[in-house]
PDB file of N, CA and C in Angstrom:
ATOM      1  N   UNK A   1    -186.230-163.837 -66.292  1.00  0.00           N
ATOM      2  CA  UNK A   1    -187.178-164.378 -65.344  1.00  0.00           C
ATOM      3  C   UNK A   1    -188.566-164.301 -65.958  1.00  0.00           C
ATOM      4  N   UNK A   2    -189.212-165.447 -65.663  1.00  0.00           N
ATOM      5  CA  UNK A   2    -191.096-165.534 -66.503  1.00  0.00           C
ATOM      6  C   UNK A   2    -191.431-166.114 -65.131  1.00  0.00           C
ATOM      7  N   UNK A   3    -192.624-165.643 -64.553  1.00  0.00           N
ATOM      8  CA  UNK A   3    -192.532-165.779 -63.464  1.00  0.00           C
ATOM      9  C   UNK A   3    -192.061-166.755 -62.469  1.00  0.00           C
ATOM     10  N   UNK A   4    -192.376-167.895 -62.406  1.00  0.00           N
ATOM     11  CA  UNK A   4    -191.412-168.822 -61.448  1.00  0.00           C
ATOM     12  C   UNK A   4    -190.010-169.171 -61.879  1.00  0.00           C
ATOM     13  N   UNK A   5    -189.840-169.570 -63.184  1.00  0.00           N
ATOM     14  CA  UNK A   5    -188.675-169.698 -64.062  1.00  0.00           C
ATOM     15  C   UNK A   5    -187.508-168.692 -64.303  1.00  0.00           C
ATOM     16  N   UNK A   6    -186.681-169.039 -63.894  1.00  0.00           N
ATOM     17  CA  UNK A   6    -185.075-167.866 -63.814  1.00  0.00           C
ATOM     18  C   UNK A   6    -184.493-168.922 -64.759  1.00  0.00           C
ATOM     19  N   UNK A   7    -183.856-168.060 -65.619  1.00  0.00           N
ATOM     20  CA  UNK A   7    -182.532-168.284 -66.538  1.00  0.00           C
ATOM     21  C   UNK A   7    -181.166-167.527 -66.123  1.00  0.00           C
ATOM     22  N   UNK A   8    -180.324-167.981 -65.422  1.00  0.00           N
ATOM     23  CA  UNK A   8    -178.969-167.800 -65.359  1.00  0.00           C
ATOM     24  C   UNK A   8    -177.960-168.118 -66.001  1.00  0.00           C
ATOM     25  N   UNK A   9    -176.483-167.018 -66.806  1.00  0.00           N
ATOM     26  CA  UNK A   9    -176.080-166.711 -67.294  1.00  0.00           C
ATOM     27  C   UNK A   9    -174.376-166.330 -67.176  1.00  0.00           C
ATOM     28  N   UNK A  10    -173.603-166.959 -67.718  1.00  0.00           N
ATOM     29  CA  UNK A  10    -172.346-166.277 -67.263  1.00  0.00           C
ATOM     30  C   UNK A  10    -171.295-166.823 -68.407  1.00  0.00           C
ATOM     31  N   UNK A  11    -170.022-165.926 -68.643  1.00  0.00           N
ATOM     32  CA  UNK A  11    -169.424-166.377 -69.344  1.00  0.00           C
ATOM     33  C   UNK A  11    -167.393-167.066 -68.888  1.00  0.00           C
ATOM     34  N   UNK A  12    -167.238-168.175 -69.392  1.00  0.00           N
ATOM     35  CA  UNK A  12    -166.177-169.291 -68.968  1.00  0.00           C
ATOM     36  C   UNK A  12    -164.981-168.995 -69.804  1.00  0.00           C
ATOM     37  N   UNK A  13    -163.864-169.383 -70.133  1.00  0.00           N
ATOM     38  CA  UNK A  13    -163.069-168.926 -70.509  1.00  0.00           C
ATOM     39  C   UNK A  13    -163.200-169.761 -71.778  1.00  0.00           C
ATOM     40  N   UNK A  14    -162.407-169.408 -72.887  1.00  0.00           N
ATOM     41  CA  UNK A  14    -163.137-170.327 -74.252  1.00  0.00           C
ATOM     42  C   UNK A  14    -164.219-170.045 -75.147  1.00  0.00           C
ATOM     43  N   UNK A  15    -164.770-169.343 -74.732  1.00  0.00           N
ATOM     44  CA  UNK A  15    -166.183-168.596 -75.430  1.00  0.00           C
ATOM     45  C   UNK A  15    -167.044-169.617 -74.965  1.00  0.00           C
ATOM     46  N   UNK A  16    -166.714-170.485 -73.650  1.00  0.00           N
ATOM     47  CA  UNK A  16    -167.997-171.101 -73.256  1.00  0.00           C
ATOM     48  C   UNK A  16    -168.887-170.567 -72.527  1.00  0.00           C
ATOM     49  N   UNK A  17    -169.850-171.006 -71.939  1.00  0.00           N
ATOM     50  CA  UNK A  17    -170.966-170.139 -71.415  1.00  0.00           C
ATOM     51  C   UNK A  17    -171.427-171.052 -70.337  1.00  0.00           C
ATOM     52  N   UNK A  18    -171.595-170.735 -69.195  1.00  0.00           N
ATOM     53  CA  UNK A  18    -172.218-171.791 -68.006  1.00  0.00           C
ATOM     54  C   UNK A  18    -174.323-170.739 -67.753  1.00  0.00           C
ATOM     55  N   UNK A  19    -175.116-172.084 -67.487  1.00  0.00           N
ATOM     56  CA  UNK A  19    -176.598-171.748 -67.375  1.00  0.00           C
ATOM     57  C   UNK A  19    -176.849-172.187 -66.706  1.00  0.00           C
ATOM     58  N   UNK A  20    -177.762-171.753 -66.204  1.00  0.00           N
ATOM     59  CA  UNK A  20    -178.356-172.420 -64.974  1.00  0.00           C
ATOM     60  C   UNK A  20    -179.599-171.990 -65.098  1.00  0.00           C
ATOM     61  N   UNK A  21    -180.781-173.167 -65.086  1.00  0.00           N
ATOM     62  CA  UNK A  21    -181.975-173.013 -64.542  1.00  0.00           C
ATOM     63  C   UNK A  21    -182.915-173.200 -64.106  1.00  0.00           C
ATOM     64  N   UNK A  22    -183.469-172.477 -63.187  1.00  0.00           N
ATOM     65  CA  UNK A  22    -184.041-172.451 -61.557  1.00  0.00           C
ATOM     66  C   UNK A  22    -185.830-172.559 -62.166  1.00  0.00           C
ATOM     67  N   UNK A  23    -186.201-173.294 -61.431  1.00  0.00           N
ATOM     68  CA  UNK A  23    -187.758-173.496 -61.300  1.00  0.00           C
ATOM     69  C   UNK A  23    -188.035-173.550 -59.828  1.00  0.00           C
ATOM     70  N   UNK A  24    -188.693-172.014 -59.535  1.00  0.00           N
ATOM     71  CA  UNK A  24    -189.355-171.752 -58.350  1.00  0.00           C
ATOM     72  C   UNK A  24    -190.642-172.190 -57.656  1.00  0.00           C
ATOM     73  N   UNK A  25    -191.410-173.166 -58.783  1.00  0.00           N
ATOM     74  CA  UNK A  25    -193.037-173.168 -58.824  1.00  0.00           C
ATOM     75  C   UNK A  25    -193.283-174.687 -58.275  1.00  0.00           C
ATOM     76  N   UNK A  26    -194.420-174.562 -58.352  1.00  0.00           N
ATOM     77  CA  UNK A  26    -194.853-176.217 -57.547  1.00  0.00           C
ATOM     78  C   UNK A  26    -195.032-177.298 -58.757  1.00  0.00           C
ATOM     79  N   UNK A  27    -194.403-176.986 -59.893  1.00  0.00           N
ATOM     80  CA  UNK A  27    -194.750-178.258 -60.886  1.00  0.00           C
ATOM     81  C   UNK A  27    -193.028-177.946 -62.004  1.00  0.00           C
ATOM     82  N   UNK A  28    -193.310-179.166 -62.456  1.00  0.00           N
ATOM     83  CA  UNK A  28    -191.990-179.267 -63.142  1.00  0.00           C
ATOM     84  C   UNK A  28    -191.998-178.620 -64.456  1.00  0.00           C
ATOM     85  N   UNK A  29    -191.547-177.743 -65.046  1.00  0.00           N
ATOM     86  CA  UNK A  29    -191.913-177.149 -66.139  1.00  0.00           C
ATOM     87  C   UNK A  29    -190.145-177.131 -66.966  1.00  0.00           C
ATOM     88  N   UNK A  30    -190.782-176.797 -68.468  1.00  0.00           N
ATOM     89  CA  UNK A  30    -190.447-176.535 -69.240  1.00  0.00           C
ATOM     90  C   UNK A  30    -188.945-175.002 -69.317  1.00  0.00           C
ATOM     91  N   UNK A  31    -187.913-175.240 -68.793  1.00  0.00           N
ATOM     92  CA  UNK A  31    -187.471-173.470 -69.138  1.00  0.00           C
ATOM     93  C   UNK A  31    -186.328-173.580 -70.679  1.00  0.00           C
ATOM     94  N   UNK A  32    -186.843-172.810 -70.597  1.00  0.00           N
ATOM     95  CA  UNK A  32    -185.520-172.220 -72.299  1.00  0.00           C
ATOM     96  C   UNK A  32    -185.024-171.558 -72.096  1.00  0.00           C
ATOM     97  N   UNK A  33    -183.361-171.321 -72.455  1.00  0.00           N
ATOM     98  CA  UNK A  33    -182.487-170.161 -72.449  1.00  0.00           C
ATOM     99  C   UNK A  33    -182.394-169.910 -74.260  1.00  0.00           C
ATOM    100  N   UNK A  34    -182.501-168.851 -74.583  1.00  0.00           N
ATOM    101  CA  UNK A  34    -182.335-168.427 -75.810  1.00  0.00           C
ATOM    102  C   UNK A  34    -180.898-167.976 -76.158  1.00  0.00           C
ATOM    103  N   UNK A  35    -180.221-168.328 -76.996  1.00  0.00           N
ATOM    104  CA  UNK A  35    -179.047-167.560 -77.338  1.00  0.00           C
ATOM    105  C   UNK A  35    -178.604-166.141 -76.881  1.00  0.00           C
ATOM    106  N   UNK A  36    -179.542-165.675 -77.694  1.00  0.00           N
ATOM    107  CA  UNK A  36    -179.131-163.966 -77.582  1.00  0.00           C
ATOM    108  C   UNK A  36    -179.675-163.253 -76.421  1.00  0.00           C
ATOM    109  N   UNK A  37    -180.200-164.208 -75.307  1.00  0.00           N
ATOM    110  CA  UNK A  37    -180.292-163.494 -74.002  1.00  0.00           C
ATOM    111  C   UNK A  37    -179.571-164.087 -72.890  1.00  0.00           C
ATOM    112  N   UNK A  38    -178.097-165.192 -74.047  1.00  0.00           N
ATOM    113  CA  UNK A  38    -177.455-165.940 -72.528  1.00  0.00           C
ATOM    114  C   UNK A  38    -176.125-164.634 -73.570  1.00  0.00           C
ATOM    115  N   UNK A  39    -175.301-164.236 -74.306  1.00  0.00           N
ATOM    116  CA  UNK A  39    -174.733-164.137 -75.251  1.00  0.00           C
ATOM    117  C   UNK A  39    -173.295-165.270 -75.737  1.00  0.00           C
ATOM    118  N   UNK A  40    -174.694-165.861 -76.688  1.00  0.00           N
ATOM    119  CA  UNK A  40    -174.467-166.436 -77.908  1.00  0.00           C
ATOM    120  C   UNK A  40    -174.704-166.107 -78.885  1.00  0.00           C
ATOM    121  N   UNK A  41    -174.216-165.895 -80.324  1.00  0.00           N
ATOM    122  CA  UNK A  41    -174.220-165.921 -81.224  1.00  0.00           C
ATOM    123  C   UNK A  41    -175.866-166.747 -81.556  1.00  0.00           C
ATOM    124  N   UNK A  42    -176.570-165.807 -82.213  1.00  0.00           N
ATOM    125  CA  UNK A  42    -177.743-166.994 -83.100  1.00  0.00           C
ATOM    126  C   UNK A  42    -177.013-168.045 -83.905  1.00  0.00           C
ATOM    127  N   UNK A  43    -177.945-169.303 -83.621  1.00  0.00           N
ATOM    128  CA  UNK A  43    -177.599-170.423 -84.626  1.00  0.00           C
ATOM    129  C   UNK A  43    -176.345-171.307 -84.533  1.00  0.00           C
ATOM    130  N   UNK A  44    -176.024-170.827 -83.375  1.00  0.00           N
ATOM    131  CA  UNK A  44    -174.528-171.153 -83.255  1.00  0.00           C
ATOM    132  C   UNK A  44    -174.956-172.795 -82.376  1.00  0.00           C
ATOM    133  N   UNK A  45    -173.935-173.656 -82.556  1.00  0.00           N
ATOM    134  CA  UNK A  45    -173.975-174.992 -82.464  1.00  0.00           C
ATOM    135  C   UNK A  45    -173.044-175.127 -80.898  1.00  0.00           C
ATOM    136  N   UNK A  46    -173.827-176.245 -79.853  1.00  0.00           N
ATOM    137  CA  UNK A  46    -173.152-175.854 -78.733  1.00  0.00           C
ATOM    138  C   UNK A  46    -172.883-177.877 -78.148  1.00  0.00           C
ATOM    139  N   UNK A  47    -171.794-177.956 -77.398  1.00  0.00           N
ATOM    140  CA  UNK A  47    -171.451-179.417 -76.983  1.00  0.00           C
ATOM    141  C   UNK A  47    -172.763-178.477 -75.815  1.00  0.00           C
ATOM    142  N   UNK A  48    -173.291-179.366 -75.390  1.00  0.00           N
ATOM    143  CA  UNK A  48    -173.809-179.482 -74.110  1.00  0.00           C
ATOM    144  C   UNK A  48    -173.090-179.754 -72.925  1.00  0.00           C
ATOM    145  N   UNK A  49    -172.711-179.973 -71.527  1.00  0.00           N
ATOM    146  CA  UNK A  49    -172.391-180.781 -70.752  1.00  0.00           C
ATOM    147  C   UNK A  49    -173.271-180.378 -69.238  1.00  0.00           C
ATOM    148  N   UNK A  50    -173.932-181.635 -69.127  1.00  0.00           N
ATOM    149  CA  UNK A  50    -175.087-181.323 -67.998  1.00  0.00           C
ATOM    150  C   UNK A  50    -174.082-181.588 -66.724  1.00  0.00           C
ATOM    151  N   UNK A  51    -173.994-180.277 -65.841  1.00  0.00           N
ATOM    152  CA  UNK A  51    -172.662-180.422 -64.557  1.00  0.00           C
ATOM    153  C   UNK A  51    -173.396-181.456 -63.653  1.00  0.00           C
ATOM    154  N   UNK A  52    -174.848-181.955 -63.509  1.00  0.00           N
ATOM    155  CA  UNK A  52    -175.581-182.031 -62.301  1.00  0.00           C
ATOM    156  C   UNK A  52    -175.563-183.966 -62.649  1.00  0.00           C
ATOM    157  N   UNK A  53    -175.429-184.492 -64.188  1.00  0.00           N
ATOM    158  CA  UNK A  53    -175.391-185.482 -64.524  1.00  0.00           C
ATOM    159  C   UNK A  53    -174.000-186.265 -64.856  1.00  0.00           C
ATOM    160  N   UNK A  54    -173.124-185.098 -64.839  1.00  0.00           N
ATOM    161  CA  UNK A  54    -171.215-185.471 -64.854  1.00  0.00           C
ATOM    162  C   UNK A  54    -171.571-186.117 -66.473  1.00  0.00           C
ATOM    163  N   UNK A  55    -172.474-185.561 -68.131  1.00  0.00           N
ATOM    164  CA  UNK A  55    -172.032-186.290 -69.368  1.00  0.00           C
ATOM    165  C   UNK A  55    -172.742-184.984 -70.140  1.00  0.00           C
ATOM    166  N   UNK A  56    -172.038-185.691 -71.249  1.00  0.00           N
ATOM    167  CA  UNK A  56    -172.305-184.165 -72.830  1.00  0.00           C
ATOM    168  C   UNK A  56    -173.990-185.107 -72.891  1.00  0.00           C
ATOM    169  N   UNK A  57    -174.694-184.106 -73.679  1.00  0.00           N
ATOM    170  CA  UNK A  57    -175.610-184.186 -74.503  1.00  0.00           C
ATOM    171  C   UNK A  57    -175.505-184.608 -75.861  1.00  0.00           C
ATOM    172  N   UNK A  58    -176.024-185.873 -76.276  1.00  0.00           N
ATOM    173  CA  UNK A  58    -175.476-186.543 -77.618  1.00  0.00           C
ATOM    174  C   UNK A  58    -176.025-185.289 -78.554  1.00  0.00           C
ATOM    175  N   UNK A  59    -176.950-184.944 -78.427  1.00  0.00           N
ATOM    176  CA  UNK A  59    -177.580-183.657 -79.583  1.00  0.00           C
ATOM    177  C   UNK A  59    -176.725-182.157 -79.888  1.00  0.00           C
ATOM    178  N   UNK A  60    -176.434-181.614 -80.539  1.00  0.00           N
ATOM    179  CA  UNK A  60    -175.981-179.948 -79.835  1.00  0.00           C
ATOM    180  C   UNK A  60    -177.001-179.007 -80.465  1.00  0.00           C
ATOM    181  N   UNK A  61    -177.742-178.430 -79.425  1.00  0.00           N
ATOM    182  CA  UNK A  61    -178.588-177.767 -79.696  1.00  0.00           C
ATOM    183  C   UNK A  61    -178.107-176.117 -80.274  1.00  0.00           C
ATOM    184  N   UNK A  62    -178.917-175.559 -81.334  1.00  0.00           N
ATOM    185  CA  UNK A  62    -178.576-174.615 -81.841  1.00  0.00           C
ATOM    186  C   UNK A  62    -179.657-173.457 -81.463  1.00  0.00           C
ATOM    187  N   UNK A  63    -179.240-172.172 -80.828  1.00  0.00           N
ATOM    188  CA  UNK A  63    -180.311-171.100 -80.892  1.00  0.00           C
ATOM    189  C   UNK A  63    -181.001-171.299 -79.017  1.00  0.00           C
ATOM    190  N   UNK A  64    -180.874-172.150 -79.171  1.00  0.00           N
ATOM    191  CA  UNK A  64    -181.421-172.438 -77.672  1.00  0.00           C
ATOM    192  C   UNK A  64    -181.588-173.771 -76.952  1.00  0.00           C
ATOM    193  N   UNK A  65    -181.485-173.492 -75.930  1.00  0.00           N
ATOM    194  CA  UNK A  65    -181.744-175.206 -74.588  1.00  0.00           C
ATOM    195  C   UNK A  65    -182.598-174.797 -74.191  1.00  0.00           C
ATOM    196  N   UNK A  66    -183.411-175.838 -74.332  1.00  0.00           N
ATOM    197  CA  UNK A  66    -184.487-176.275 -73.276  1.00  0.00           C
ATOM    198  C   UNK A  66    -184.313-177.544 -72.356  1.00  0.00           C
ATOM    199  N   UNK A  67    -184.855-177.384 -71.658  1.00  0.00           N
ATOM    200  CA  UNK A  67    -185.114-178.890 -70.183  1.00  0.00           C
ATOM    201  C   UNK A  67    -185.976-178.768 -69.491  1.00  0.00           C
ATOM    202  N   UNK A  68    -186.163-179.568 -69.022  1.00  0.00           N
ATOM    203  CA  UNK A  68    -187.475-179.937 -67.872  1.00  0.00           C
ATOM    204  C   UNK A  68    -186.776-179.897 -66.933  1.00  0.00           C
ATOM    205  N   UNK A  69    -187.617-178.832 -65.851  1.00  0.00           N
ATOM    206  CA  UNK A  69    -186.676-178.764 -64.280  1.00  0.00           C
ATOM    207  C   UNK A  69    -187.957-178.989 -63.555  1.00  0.00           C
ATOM    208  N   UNK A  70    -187.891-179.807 -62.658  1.00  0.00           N
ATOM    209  CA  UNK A  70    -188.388-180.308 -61.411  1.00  0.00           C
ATOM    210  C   UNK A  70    -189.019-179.116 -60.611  1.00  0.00           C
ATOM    211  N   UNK A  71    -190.233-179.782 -59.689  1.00  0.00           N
ATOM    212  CA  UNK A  71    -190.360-178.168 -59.082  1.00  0.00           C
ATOM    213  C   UNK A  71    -189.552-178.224 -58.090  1.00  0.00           C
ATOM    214  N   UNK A  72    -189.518-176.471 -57.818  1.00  0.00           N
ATOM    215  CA  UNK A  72    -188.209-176.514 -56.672  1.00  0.00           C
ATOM    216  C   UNK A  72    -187.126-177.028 -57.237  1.00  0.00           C
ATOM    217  N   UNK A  73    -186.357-176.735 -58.340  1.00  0.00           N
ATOM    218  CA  UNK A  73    -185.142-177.404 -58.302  1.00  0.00           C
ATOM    219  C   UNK A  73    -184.401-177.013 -59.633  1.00  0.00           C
ATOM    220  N   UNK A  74    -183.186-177.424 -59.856  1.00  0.00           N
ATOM    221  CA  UNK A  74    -182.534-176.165 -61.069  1.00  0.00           C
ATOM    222  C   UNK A  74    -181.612-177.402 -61.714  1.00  0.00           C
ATOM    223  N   UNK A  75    -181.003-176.929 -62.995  1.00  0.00           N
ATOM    224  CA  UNK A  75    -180.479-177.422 -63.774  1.00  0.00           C
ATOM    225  C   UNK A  75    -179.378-176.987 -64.611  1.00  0.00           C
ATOM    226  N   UNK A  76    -177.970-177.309 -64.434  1.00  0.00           N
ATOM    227  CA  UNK A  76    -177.228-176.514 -64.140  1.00  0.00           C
ATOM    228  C   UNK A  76    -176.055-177.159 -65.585  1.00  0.00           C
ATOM    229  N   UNK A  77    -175.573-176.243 -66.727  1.00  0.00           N
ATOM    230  CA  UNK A  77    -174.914-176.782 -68.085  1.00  0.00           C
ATOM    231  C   UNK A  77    -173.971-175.646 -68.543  1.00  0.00           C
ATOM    232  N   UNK A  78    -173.066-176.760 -69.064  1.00  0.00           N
ATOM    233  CA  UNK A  78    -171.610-175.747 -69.362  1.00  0.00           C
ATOM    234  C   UNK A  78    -171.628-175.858 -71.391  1.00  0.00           C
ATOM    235  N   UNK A  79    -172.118-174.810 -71.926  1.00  0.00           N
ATOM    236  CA  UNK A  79    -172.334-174.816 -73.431  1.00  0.00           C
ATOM    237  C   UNK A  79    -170.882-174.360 -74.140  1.00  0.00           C
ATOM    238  N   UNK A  80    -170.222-175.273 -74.808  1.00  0.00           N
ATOM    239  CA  UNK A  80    -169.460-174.899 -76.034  1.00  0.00           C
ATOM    240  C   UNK A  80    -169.307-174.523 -77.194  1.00  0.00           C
ATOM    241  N   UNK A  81    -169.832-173.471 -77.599  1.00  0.00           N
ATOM    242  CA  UNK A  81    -169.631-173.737 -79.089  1.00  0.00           C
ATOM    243  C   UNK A  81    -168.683-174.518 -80.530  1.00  0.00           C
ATOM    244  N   UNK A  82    -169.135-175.010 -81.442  1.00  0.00           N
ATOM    245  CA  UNK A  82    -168.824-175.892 -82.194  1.00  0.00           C
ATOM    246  C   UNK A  82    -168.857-175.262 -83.416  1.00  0.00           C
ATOM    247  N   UNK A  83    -167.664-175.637 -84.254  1.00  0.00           N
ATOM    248  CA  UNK A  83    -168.033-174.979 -85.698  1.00  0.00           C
ATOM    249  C   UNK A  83    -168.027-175.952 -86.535  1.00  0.00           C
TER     250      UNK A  83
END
């Protein structure tokens, strides 16, 4: 948590990882989940899949996700790792 911004965390069967995150504040900001504070492996390569948009992320981000969340409103992704 940084103050309005929550990063949520949990782990799926597969070594996947489900996130979620919450923007409490009156403007749409920026949140990042970092690897090694969702547990992931650093550097490690992830499919994306945004649950709130039903599609993967053409990119796979490594080390960390970022997104833009709306104020008032959360953003919610199921990460795979890839080798």
């Amino acid at each position: 948590m940084e103050g309005d911004l929550e990063v949520w965390a949990g782990s799926l069967s597969n070594y996947r990882v489900v996130v979620l995150l919450v923007n409490r504040g009156p403007v749409s900001s920026e949140i990042t989940a970092h690897w090694d504070d969702i547990g992931l492996p650093p550097n490690t390569a992830v499919v994306t899949r945004d649950l709130w948009l039903h599609m993967e992320w053409k990119q796979r981000p490594a080390g960390n996700l970022t997104a833009t969340v709306a104020s008032h409103g959360c953003k919610m992704f199921v990460l795979k790792p890839v080798s």
